[in-house]
Protein backbone atom coordinates (compact mmCIF):
# COMPACT_ATOMS: atom_id res chain seq x y z
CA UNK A 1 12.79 -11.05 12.39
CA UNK A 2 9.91 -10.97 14.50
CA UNK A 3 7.88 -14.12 15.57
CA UNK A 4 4.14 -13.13 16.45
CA UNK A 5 2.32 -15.58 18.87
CA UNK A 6 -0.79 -17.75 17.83
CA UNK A 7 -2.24 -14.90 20.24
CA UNK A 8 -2.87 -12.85 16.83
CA UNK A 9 -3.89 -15.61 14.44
CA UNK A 10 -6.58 -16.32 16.58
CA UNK A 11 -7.47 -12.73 17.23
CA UNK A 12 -7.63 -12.37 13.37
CA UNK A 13 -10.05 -15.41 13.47
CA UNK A 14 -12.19 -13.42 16.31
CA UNK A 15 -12.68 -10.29 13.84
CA UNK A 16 -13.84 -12.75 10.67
CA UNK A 17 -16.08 -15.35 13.02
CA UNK A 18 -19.24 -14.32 14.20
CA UNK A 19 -19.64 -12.28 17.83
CA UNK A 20 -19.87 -13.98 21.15
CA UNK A 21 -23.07 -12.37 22.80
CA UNK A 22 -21.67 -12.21 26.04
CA UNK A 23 -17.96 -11.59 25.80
CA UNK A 24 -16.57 -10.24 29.53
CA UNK A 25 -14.58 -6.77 28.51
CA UNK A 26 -11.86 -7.58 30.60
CA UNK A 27 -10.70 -10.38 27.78
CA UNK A 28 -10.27 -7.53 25.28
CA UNK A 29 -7.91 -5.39 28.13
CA UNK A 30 -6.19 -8.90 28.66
CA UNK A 31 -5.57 -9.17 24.60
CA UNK A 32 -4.37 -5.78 23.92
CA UNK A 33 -1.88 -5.36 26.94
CA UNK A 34 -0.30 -9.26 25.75
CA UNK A 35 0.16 -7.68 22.27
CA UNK A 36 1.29 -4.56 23.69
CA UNK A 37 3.82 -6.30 25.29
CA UNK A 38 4.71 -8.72 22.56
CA UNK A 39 5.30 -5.54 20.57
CA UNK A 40 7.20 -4.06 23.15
CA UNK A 41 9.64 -6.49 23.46
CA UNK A 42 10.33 -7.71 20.03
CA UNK A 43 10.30 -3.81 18.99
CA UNK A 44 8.11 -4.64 16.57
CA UNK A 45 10.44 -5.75 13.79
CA UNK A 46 14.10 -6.18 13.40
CA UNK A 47 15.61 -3.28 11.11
CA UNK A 48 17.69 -5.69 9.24
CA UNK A 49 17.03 -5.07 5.59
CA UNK A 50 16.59 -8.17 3.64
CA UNK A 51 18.30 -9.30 0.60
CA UNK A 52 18.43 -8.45 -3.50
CA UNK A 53 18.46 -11.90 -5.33
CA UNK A 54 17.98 -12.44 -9.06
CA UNK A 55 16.73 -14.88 -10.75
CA UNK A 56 14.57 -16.36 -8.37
CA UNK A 57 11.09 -17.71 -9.57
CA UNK A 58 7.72 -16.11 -8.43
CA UNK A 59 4.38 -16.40 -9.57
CA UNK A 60 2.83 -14.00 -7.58
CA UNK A 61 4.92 -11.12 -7.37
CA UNK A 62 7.92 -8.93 -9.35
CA UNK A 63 10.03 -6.09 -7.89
CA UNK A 64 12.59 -4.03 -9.98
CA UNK A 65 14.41 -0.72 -9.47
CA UNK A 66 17.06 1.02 -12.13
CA UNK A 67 19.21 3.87 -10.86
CA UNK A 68 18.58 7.15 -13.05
CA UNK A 69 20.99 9.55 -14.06
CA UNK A 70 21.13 11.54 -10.82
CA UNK A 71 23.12 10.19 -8.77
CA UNK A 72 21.68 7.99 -5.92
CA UNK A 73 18.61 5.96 -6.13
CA UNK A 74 16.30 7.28 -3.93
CA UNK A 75 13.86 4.59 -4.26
CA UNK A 76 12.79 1.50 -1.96
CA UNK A 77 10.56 -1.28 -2.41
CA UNK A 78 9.08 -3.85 -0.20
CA UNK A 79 6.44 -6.73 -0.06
CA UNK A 80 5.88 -8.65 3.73
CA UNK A 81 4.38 -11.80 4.12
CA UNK A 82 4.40 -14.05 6.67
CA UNK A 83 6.66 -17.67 6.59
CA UNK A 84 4.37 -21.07 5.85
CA UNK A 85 5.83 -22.66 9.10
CA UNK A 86 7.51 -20.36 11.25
CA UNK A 87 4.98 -17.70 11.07
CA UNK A 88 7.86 -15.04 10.92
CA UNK A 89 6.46 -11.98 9.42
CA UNK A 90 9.11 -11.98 6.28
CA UNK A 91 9.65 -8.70 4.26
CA UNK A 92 12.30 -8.47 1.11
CA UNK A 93 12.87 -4.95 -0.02
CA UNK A 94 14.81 -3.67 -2.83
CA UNK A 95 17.15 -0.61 -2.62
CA UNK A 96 20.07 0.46 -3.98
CA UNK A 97 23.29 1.77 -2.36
CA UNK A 98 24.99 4.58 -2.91
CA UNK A 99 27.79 3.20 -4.33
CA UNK A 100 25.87 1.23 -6.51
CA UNK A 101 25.75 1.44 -10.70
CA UNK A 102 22.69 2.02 -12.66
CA UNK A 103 21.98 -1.73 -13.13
CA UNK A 104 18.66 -3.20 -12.68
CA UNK A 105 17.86 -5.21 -9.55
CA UNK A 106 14.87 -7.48 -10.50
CA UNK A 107 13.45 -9.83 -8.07
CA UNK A 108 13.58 -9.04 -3.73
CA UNK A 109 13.41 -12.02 -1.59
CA UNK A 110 13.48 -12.44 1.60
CA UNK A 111 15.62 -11.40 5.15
CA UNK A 112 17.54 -15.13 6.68
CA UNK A 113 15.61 -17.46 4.58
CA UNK A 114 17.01 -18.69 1.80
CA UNK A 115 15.35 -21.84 1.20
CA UNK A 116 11.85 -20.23 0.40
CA UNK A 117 10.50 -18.63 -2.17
CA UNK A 118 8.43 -15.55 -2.89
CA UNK A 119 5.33 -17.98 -3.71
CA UNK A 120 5.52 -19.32 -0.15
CA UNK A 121 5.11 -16.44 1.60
CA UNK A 122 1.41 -15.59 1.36
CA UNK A 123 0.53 -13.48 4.77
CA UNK A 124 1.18 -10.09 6.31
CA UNK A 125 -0.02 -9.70 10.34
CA UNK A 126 -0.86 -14.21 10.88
CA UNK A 127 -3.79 -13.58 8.15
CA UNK A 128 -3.90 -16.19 5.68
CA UNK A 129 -4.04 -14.14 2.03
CA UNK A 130 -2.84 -11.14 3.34
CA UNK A 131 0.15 -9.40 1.54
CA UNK A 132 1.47 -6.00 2.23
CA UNK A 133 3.60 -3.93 -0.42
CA UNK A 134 5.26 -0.47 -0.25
CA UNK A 135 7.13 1.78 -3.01
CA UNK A 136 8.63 5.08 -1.72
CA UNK A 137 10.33 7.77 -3.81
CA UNK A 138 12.61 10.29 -2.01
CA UNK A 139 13.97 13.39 -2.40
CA UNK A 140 16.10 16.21 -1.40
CA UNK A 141 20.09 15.81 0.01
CA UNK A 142 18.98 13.02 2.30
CA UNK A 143 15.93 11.37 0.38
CA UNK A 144 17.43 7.98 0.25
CA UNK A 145 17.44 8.02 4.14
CA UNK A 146 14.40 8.98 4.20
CA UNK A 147 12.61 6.78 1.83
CA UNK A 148 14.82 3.88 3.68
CA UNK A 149 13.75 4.41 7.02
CA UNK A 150 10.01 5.00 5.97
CA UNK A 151 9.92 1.51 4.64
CA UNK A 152 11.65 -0.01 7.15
CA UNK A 153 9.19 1.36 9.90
CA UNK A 154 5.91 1.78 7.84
CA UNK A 155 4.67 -2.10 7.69
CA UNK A 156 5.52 -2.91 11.13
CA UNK A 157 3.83 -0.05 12.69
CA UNK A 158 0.59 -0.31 10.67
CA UNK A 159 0.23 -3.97 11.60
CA UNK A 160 0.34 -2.80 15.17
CA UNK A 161 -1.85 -0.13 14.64
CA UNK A 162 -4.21 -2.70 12.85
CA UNK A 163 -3.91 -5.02 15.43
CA UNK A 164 -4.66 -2.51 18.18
CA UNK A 165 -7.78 -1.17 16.43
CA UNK A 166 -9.20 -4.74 15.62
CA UNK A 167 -8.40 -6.02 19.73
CA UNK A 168 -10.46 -2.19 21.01
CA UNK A 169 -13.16 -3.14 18.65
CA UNK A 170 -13.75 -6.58 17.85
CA UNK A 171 -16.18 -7.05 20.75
CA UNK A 172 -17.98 -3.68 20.16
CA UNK A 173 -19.41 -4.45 16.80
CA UNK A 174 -21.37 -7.25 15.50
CA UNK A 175 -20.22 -8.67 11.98
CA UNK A 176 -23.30 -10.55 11.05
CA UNK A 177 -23.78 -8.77 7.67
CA UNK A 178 -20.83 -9.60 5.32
CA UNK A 179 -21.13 -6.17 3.90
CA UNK A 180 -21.55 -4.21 7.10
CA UNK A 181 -18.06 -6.37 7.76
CA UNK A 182 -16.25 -5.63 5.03
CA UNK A 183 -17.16 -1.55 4.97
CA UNK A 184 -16.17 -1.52 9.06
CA UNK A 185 -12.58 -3.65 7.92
CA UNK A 186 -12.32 -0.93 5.53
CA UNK A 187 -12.84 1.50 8.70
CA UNK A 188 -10.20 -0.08 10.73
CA UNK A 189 -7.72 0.03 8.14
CA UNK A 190 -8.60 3.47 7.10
CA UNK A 191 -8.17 4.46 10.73
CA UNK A 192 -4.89 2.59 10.90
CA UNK A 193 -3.42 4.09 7.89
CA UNK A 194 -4.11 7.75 9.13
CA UNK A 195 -3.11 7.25 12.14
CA UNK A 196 0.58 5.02 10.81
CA UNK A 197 1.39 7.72 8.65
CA UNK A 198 1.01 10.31 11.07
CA UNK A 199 3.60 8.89 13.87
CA UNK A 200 6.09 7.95 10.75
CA UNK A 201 5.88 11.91 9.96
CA UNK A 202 6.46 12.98 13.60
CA UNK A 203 9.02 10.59 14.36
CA UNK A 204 11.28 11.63 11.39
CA UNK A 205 10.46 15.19 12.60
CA UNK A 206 12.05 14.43 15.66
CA UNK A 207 14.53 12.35 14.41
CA UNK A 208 18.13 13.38 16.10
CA UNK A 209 20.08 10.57 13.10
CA UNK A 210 18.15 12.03 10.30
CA UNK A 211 17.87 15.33 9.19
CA UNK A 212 14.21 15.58 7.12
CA UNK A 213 14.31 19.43 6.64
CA UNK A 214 15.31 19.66 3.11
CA UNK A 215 14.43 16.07 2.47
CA UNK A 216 11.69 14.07 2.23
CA UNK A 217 9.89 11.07 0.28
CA UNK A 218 6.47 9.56 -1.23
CA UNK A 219 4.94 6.55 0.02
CA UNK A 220 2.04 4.64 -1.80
CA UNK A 221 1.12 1.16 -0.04
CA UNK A 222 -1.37 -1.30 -0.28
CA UNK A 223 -2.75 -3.95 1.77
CA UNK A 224 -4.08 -7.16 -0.40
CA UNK A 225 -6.68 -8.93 2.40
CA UNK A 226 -8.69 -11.82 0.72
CA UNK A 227 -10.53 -9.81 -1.97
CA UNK A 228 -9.92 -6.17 -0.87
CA UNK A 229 -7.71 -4.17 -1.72
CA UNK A 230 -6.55 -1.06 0.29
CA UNK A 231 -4.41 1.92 -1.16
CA UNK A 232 -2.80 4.37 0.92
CA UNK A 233 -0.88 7.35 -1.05
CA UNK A 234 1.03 10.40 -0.61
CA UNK A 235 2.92 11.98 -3.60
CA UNK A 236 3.34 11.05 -7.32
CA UNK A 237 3.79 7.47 -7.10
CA UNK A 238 0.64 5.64 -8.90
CA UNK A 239 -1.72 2.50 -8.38
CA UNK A 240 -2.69 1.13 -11.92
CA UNK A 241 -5.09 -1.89 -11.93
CA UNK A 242 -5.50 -4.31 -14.81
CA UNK A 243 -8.94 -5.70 -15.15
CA UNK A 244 -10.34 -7.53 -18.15
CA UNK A 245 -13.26 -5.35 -20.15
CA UNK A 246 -16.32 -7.31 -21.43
CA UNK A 247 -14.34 -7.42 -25.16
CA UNK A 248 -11.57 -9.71 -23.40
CA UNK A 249 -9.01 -6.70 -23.73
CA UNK A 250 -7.21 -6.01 -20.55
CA UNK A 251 -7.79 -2.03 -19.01
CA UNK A 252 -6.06 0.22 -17.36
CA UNK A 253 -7.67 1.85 -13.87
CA UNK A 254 -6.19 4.41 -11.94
CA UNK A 255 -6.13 3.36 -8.48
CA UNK A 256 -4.34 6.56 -6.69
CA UNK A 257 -4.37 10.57 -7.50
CA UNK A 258 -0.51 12.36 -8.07
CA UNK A 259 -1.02 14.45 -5.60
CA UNK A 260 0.78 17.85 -7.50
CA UNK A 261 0.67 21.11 -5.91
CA UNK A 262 -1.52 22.13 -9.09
CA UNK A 263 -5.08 19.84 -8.31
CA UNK A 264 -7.20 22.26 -7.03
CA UNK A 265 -7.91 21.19 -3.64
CA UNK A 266 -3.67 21.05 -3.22
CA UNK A 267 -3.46 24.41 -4.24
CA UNK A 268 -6.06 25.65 -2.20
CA UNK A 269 -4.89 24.24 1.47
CA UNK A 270 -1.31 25.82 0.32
CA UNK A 271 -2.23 28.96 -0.93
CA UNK A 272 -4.41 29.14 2.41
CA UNK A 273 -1.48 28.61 4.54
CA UNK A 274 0.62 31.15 3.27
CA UNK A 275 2.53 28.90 0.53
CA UNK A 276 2.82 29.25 -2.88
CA UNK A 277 2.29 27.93 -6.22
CA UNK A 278 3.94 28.27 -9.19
CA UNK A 279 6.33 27.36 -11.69
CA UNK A 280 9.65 28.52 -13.27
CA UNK A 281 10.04 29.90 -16.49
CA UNK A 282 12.06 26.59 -17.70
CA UNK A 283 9.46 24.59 -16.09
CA UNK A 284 6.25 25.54 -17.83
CA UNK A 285 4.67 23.08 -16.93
CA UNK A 286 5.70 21.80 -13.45
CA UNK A 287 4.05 23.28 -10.57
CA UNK A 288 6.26 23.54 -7.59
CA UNK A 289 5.31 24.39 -3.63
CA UNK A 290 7.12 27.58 -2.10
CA UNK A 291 7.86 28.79 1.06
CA UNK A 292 5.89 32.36 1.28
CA UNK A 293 9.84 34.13 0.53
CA UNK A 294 12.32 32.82 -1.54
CA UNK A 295 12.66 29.86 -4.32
CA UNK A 296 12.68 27.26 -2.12
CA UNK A 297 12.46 24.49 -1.51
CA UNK A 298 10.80 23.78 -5.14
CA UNK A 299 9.00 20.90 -4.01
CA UNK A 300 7.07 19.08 -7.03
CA UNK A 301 4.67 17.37 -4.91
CA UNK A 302 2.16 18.18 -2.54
CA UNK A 303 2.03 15.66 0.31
CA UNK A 304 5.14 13.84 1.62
CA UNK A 305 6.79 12.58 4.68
CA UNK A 306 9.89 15.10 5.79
CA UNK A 307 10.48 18.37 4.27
CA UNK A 308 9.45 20.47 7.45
CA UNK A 309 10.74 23.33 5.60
CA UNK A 310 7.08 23.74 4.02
CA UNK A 311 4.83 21.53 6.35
CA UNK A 312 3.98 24.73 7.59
CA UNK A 313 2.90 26.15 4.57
CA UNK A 314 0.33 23.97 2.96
CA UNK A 315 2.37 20.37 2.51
CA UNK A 316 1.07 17.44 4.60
CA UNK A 317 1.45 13.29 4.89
CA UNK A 318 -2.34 12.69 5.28
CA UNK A 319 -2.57 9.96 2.92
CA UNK A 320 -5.49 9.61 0.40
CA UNK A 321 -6.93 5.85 1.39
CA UNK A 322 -9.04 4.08 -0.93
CA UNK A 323 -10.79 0.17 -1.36
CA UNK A 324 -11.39 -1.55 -4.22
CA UNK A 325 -13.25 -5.16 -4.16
CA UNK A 326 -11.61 -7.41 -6.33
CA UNK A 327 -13.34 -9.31 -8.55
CA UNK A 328 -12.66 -12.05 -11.05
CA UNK A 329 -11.60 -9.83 -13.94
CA UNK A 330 -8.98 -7.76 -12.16
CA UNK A 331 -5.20 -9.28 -12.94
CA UNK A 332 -2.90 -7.41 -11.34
CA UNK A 333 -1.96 -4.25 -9.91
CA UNK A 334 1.39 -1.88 -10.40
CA UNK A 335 2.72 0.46 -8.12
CA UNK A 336 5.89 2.75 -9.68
CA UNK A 337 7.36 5.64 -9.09
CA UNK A 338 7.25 8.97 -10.90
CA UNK A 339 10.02 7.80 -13.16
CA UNK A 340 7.54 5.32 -15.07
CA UNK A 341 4.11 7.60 -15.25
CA UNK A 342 6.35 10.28 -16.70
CA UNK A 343 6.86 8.24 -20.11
CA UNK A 344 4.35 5.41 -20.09
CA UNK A 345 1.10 5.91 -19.73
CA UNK A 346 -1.38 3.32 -17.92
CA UNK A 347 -2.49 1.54 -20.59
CA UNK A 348 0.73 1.27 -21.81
CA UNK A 349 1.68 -0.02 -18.80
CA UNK A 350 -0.74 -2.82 -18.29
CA UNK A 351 0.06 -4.02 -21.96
CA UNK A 352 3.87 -4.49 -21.13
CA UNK A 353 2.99 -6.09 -18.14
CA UNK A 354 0.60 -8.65 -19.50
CA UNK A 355 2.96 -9.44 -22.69
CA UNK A 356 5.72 -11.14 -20.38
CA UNK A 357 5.12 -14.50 -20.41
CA UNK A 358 7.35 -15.03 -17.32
CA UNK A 359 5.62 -13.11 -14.20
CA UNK A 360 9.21 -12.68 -12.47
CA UNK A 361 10.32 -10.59 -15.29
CA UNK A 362 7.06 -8.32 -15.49
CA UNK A 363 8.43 -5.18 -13.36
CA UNK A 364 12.07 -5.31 -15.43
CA UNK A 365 10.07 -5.38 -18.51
CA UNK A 366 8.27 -2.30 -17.53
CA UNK A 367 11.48 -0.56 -15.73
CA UNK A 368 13.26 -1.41 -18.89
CA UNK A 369 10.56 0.07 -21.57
CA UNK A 370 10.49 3.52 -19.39
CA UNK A 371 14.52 3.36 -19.50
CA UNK A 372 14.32 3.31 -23.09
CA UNK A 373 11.48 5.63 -23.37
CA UNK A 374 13.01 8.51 -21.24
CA UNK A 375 15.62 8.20 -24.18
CA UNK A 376 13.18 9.45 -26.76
CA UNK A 377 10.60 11.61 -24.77
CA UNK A 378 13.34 13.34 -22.42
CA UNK A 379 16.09 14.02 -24.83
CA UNK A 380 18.38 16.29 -23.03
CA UNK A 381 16.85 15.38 -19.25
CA UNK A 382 18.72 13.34 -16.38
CA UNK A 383 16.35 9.84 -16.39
CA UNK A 384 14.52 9.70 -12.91
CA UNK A 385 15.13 6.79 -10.78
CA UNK A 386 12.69 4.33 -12.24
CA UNK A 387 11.00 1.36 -9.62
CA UNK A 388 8.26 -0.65 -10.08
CA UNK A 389 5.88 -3.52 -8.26
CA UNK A 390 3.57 -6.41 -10.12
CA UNK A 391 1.34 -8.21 -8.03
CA UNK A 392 -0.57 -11.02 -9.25
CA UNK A 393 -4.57 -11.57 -8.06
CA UNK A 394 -4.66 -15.23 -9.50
CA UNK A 395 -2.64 -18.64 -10.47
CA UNK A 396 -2.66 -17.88 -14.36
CA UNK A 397 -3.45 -14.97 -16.17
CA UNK A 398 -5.69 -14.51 -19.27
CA UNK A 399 -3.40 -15.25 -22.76
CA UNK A 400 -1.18 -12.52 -23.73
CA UNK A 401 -2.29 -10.90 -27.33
CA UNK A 402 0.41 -11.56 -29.80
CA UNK A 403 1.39 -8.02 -31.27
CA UNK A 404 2.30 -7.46 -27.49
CA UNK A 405 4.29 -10.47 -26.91
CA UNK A 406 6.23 -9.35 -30.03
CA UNK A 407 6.11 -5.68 -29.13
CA UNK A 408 7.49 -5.72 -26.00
CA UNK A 409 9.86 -8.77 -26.24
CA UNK A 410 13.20 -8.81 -25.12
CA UNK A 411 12.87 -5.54 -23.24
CA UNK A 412 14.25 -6.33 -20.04
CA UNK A 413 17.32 -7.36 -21.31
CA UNK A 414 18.20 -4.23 -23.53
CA UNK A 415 16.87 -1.87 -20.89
């Protein structure tokens, strides 16, 4: 657990205030060389993992991952805030062993606190409504290594990244229009993002504890700051928001792209680098990346951390980043994995969601309805790992329609 000094909070305050005229340069050298340091010597964040709890109450957020029928789940979750008193940057992931059964974990907490709960922990990086949450989907021999050590090292080093960025340029840039602020905070974390993502990548690459050849894993992630709302994707995990229409009916919008080796401008970078395209004749339909010889390694996606067996050939972790202003009407957002989007659709989605009356239960309730829909769309076909994230914009949502209350009732306990 790392404790951050009031250093940052008030550096966050700097970027939101308005400009000093005449700030001397050498306070900005004098900033970024104390968080340097501070960074330095609590290595950023403590690897320990956090806790699975059930049954906990939360009104703001809902985790829940099911093993499939594959053998390990490869999936991790994880949401940081920051602790009301303490200001320990908190994160509670959710992840499942490999010895573990194909049960449903609802609900992650939090790493050596017991006596909060999710609905206290409101801050990521000493900002006050500033959440960060993660859902990464591996693959390959050692994809649940993978996806593990991604999320244990992905929020850290982005705040740090962040952090850095905001110190070089808080006293270059004046912030007197709010819009001109919010499209250069947008910049920052754009910047951060790109530049996070591609460290991860080379540290795994060079990883001598992990081999990443053959293996590799999604990552979609989002940043919640006040009213924005930043995405950062690679892979087949999706971003769904749930906003309410002007008929009072609650719609689906596609945050993220599945990045498959089939969109056009996928294709294109592979096909230029000497990999291919193409898919089996028991796959009609699922295009798969190639090395420029052989049928391997098969890869369904087309941007990932790890598998340096085709980074050479057309596969990259440059992640797609995206903002979205929220605004009064927009709920909630879900982040799953593959294992949802291939039964449910969006809509579908956002209608489970918004039938639980009980927020805490809202990501079983979807886990559970794609459990029992890969029974009846994928007859025949090993059920993917299945993981899923609700986060909550507001207190209390809009009334839940009552064919979907009924509809969808008393799915998290049979799935």
């Amino acid at each position: 657990m790392v404790l951050f000094p009031s250093l940052l909070e008030g550096l966050g305050r700097t970027k939101s205030g308005k400009k000093t005229k005449n700030c001397p340069s050498d306070v900005a050298r004098k900033t970024a060389k104390a968080l340097e340091k501070e960074a330095k010597k609590n290595e950023r964040v403590s690897s320990s993992s956090g806790m699975v709890m059930s049954e906990r109450s939360n009104t703001l957020s809902s985790v829940c991952s099911k093993r499939g029928r594959k053998g390990i789940n490869q999936d991790c979750l994880t949401i940081w805030k920051v602790g009301p008193k303490s200001r320990d940057i908190i994160f509670a992931d959710a992840v499942i062993a490999a010895s573990a059964r194909a049960d449903v974990l609802p609900i992650c907490i939090q790493a050596g606190v017991p006596s909060f709960s999710l609905d206290e922990f409101k801050e990521f990086g000493c900002q006050e409504d500033m959440i960060f949450c993660g859902i990464f989907d591996g693959h390959g021999q050692w994809g649940h290594l993978v996806s593990k050590r991604v999320r244990e090292s992905l929020p850290a080093s982005l705040l740090c990244n962040w952090q850095e960025t905001l110190t070089s340029t808080s006293l270059d840039l004046d912030f007197e229009m709010e819009m001109d602020r919010n499209l250069h905070g947008f910049d920052m974390w754009k910047q951060s993002f790109l530049k996070t993502y591609a460290a991860i990548d080379t540290e795994l690459k060079h990883s001598s504890k992990l081999d990443s050849y053959w293996s590799g894993t999604t990552a979609l992630t989002i940043v919640k700051q006040g009213e924005n709302l930043i995405v950062a994707n690679i892979g087949d995990s999706r971003a769904v928001l749930a906003s309410v229409s002007e008929d009072g009916s609650l719609a689906a919008l596609q945050l993220t792209v599945d990045f498959k080796p089939n969109l056009p401008q996928e294709a294109e970078r592979i096909n230029s680098s000497n990999g291919r395209v193409f898919c089996l004749q028991d796959e009609p339909r699922t295009y798969r990346v190639w090395m420029p010889n052989g049928k391997t390694p098969g890869l369904a996606i087309s941007r990932a951390f790890g598998d340096y067996c085709v980074k050479d050939f057309g596969l990259i972790s440059m992640p797609d980043v995206t903002q979205r202003r929220i605004t009064s009407s927009d709920q909630f957002v879900i982040l799953a994995t593959d294992g949802v989007w291939d039964v449910i659709s969006n809509q579908e989605a956002v209608e489970i969601v918004s039938s639980c009356p009980d927020r805490k239960k809202t990501a079983k309730r979807l886990v559970g309805c794609a459990s029992l829909a890969w029974k009846t769309k994928k007859r025949g076909i090993a059920m993917d790992d299945i993981s899923a994230i609700c986060l909550f914009f507001h207190a209390s949502s809009p009334p839940q329609a009552n064919h979907l209350v009924s509809k969808y009732s008393g799915v998290e306990e049979s799935g």
